[in-house]
N, C-alpha and C. Protein backbone atom coordinates (compact mmCIF):
# COMPACT_ATOMS: atom_id res chain seq x y z
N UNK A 1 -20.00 -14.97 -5.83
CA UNK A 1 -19.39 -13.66 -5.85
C UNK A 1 -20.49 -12.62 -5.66
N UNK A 2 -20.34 -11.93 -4.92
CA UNK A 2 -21.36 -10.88 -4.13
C UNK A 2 -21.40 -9.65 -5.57
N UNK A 3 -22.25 -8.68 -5.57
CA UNK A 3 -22.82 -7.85 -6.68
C UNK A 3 -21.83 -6.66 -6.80
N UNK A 4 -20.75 -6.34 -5.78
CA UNK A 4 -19.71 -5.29 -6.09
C UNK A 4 -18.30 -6.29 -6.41
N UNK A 5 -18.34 -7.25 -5.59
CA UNK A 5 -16.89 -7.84 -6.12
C UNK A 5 -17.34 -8.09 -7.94
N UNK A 6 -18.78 -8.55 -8.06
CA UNK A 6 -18.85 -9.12 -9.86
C UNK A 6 -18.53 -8.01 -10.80
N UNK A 7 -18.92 -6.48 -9.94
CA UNK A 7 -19.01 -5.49 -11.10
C UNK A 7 -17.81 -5.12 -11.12
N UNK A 8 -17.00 -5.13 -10.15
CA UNK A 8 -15.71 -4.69 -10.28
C UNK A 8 -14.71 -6.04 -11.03
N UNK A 9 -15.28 -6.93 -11.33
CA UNK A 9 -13.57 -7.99 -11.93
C UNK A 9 -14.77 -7.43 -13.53
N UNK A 10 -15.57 -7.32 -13.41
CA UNK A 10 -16.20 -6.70 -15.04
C UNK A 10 -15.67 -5.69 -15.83
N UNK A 11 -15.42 -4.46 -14.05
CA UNK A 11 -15.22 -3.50 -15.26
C UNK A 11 -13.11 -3.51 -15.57
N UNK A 12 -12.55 -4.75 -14.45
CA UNK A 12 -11.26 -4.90 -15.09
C UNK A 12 -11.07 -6.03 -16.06
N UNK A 13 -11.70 -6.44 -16.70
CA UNK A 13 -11.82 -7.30 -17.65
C UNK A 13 -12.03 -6.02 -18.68
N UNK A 14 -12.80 -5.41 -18.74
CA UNK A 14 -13.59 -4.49 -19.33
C UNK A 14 -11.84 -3.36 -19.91
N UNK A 15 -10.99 -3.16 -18.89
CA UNK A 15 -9.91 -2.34 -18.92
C UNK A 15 -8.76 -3.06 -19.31
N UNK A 16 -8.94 -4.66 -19.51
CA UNK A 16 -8.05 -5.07 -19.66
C UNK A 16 -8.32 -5.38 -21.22
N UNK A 17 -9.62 -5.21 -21.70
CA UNK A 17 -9.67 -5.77 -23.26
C UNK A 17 -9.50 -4.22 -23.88
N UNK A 18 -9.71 -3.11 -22.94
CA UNK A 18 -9.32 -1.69 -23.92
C UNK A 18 -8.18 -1.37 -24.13
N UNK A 19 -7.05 -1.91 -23.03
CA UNK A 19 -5.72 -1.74 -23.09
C UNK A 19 -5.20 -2.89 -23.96
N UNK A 20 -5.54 -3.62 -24.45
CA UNK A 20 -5.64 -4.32 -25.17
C UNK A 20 -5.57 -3.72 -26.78
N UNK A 21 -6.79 -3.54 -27.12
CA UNK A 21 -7.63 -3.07 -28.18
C UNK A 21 -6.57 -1.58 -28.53
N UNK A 22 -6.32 -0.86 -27.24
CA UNK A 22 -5.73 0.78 -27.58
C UNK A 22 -4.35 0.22 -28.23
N UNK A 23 -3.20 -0.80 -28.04
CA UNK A 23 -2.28 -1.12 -28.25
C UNK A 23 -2.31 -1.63 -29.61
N UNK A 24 -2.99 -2.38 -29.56
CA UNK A 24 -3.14 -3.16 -31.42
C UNK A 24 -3.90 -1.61 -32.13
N UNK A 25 -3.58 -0.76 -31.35
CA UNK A 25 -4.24 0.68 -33.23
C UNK A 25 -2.81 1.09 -33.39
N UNK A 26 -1.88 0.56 -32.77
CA UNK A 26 -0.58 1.13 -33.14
C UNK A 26 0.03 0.15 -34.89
N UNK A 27 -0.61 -0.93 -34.36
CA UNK A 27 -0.35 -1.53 -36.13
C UNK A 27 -1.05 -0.50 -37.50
N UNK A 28 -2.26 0.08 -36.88
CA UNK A 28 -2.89 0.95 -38.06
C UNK A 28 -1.69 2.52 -37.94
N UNK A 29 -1.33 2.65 -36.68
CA UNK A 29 -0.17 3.78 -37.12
C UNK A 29 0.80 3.56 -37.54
N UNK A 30 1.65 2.73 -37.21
CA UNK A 30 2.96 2.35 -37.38
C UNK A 30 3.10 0.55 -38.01
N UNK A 31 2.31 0.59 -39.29
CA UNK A 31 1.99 -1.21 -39.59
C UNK A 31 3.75 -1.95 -40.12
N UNK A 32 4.34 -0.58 -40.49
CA UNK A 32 5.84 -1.34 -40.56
C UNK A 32 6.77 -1.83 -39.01
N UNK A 33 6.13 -1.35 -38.15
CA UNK A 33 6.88 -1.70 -36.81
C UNK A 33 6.27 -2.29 -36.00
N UNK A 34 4.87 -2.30 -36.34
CA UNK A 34 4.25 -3.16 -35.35
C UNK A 34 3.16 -4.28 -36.33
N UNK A 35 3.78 -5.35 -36.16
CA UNK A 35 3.08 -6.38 -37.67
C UNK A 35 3.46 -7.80 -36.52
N UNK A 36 2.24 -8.49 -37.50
CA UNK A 36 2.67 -9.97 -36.97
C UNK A 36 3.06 -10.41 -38.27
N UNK A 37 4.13 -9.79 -39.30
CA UNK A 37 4.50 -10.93 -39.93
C UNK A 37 6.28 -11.06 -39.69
N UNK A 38 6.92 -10.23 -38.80
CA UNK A 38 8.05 -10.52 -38.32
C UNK A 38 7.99 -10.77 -36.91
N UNK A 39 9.00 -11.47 -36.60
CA UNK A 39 9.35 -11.99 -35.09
C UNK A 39 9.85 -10.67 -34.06
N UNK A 40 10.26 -9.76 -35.28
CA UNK A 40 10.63 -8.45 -34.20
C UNK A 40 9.16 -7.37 -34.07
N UNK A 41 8.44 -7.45 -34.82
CA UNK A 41 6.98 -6.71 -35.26
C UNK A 41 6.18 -7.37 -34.26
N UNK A 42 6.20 -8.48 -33.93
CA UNK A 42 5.19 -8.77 -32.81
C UNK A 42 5.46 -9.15 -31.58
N UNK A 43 7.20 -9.10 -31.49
CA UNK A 43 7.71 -8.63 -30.28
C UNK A 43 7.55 -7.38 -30.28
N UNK A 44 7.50 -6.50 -30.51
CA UNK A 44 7.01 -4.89 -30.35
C UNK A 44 5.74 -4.76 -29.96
N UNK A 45 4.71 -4.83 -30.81
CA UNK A 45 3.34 -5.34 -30.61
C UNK A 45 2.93 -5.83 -28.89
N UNK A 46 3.80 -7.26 -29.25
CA UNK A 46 3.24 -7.52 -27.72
C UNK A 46 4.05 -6.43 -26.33
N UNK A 47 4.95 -6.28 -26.58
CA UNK A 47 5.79 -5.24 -25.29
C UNK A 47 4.49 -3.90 -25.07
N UNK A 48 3.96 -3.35 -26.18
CA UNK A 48 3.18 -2.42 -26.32
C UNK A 48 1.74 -2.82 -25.61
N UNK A 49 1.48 -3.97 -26.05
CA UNK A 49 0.12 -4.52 -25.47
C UNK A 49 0.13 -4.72 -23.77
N UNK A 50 1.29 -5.67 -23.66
CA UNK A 50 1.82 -5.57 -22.18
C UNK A 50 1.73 -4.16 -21.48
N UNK A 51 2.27 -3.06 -21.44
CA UNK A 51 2.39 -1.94 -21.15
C UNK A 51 1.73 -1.65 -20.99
N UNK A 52 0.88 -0.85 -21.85
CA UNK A 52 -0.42 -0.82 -22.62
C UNK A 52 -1.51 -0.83 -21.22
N UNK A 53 -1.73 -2.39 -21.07
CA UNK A 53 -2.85 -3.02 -20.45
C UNK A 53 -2.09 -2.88 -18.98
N UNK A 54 -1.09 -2.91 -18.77
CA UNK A 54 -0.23 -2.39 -17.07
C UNK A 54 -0.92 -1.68 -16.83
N UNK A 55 -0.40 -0.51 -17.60
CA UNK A 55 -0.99 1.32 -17.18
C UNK A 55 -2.53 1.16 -16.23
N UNK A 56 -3.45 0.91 -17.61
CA UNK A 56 -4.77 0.36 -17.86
C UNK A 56 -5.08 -0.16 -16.38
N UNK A 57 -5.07 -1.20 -15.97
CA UNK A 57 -5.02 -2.08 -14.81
C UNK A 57 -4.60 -1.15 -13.87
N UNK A 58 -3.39 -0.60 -13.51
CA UNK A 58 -3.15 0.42 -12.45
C UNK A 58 -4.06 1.59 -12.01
N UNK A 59 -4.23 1.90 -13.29
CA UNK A 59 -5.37 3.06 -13.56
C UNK A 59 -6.43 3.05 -12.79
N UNK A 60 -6.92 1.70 -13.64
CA UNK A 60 -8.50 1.15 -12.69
C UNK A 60 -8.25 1.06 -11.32
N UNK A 61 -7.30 0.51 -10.90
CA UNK A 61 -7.08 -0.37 -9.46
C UNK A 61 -7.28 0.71 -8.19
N UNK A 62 -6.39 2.21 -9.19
CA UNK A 62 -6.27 3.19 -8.46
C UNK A 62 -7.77 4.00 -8.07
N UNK A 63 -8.30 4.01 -9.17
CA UNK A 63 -9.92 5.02 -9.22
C UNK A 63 -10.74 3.65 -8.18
N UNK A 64 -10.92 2.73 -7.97
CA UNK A 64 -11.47 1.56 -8.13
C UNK A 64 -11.03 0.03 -7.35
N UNK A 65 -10.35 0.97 -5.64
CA UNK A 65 -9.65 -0.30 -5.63
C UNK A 65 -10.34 -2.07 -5.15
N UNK A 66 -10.19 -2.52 -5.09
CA UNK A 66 -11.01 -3.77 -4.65
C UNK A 66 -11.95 -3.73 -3.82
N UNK A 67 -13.03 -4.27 -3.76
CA UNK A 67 -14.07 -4.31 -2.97
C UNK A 67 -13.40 -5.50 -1.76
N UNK A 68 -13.98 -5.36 -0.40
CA UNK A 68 -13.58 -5.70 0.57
C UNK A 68 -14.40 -7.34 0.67
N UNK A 69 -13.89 -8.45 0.92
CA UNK A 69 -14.28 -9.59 0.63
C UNK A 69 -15.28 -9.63 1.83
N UNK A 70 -16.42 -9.96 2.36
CA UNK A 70 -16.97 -9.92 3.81
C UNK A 70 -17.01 -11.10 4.56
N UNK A 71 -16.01 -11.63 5.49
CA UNK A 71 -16.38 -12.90 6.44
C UNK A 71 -17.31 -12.76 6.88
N UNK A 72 -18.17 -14.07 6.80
CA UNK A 72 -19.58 -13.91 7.86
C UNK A 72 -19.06 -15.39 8.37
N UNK A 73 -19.04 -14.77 9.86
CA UNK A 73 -18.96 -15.80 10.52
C UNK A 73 -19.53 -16.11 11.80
N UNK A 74 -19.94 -17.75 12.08
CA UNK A 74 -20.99 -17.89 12.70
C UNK A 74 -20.37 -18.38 13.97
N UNK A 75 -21.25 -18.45 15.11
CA UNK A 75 -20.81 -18.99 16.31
C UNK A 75 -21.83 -20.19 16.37
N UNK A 76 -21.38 -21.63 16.93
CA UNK A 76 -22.22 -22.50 17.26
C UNK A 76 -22.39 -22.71 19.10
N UNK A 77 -23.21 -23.06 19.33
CA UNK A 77 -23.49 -23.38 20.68
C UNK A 77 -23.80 -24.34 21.13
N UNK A 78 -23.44 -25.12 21.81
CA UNK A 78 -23.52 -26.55 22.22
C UNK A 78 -24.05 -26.83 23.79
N UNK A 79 -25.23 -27.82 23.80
CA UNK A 79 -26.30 -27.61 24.79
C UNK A 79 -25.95 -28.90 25.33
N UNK A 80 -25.85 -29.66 26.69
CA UNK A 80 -25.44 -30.61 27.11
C UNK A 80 -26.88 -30.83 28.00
N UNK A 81 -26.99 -31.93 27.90
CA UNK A 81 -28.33 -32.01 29.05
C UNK A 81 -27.93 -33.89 29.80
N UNK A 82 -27.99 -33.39 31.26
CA UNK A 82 -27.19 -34.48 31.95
C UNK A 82 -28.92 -35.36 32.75
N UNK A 83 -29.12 -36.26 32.61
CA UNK A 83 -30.37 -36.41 32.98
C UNK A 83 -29.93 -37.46 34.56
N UNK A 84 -30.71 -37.68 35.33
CA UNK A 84 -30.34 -38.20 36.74
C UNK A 84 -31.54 -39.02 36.64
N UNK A 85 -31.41 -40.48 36.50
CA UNK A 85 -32.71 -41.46 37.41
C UNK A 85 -32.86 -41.15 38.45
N UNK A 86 -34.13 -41.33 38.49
CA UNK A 86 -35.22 -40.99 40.10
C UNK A 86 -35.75 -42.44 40.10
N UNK A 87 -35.60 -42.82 41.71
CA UNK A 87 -35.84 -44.07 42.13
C UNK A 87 -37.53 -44.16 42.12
N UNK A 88 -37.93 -45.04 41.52
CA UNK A 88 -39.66 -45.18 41.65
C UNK A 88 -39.81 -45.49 43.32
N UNK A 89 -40.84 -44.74 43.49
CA UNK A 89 -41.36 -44.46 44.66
C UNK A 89 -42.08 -46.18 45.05
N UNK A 90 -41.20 -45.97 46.36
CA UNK A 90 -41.77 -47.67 46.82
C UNK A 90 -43.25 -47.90 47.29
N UNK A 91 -43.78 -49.15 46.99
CA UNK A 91 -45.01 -49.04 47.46
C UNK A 91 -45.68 -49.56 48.91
């Protein structure tokens, strides 16, 4: 992986653990609605995290969109050499 495609899946890794991280502070605001100790609390949780990290990802994609992959591609050339016997010179 070439030095702009690496920095760029970095810094969406990078956007995908903040959208992440920004979603789970909603348990420190709201810890009765967003909890992992009910099945509906961390279905909330996760819908939020999902979302959350969408936005996030779009965000980046938009400021930041993919670096262009570069084909390098080669041509080969192929050399034929046809050789002809020569009659030895009579003596």
């Amino acid at each position: 992986m070439e030095s702009n495609a690496r920095k760029w899946v970095t810094g969406l890794i990078s956007v995908i653990a903040g959208g992440i991280l920004t979603a789970l502070t909603n348990m420190g605001v709201a810890p009765e609605t967003f909890n992992f100790s009910t099945a509906d609390g961390v279905q909330k949780l996760g819908l939020v995290v999902a979302v959350a990290t969408f936005i996030a990802i779009l965000n980046y994609i938009k400021q930041f969109p993919a670096p262009q992959i570069e084909e390098k591609t080669t041509t080969t050339t192929e050399t034929k050499t046809t050789v002809t016997p020569v009659d030895p010179p009579k003596p």
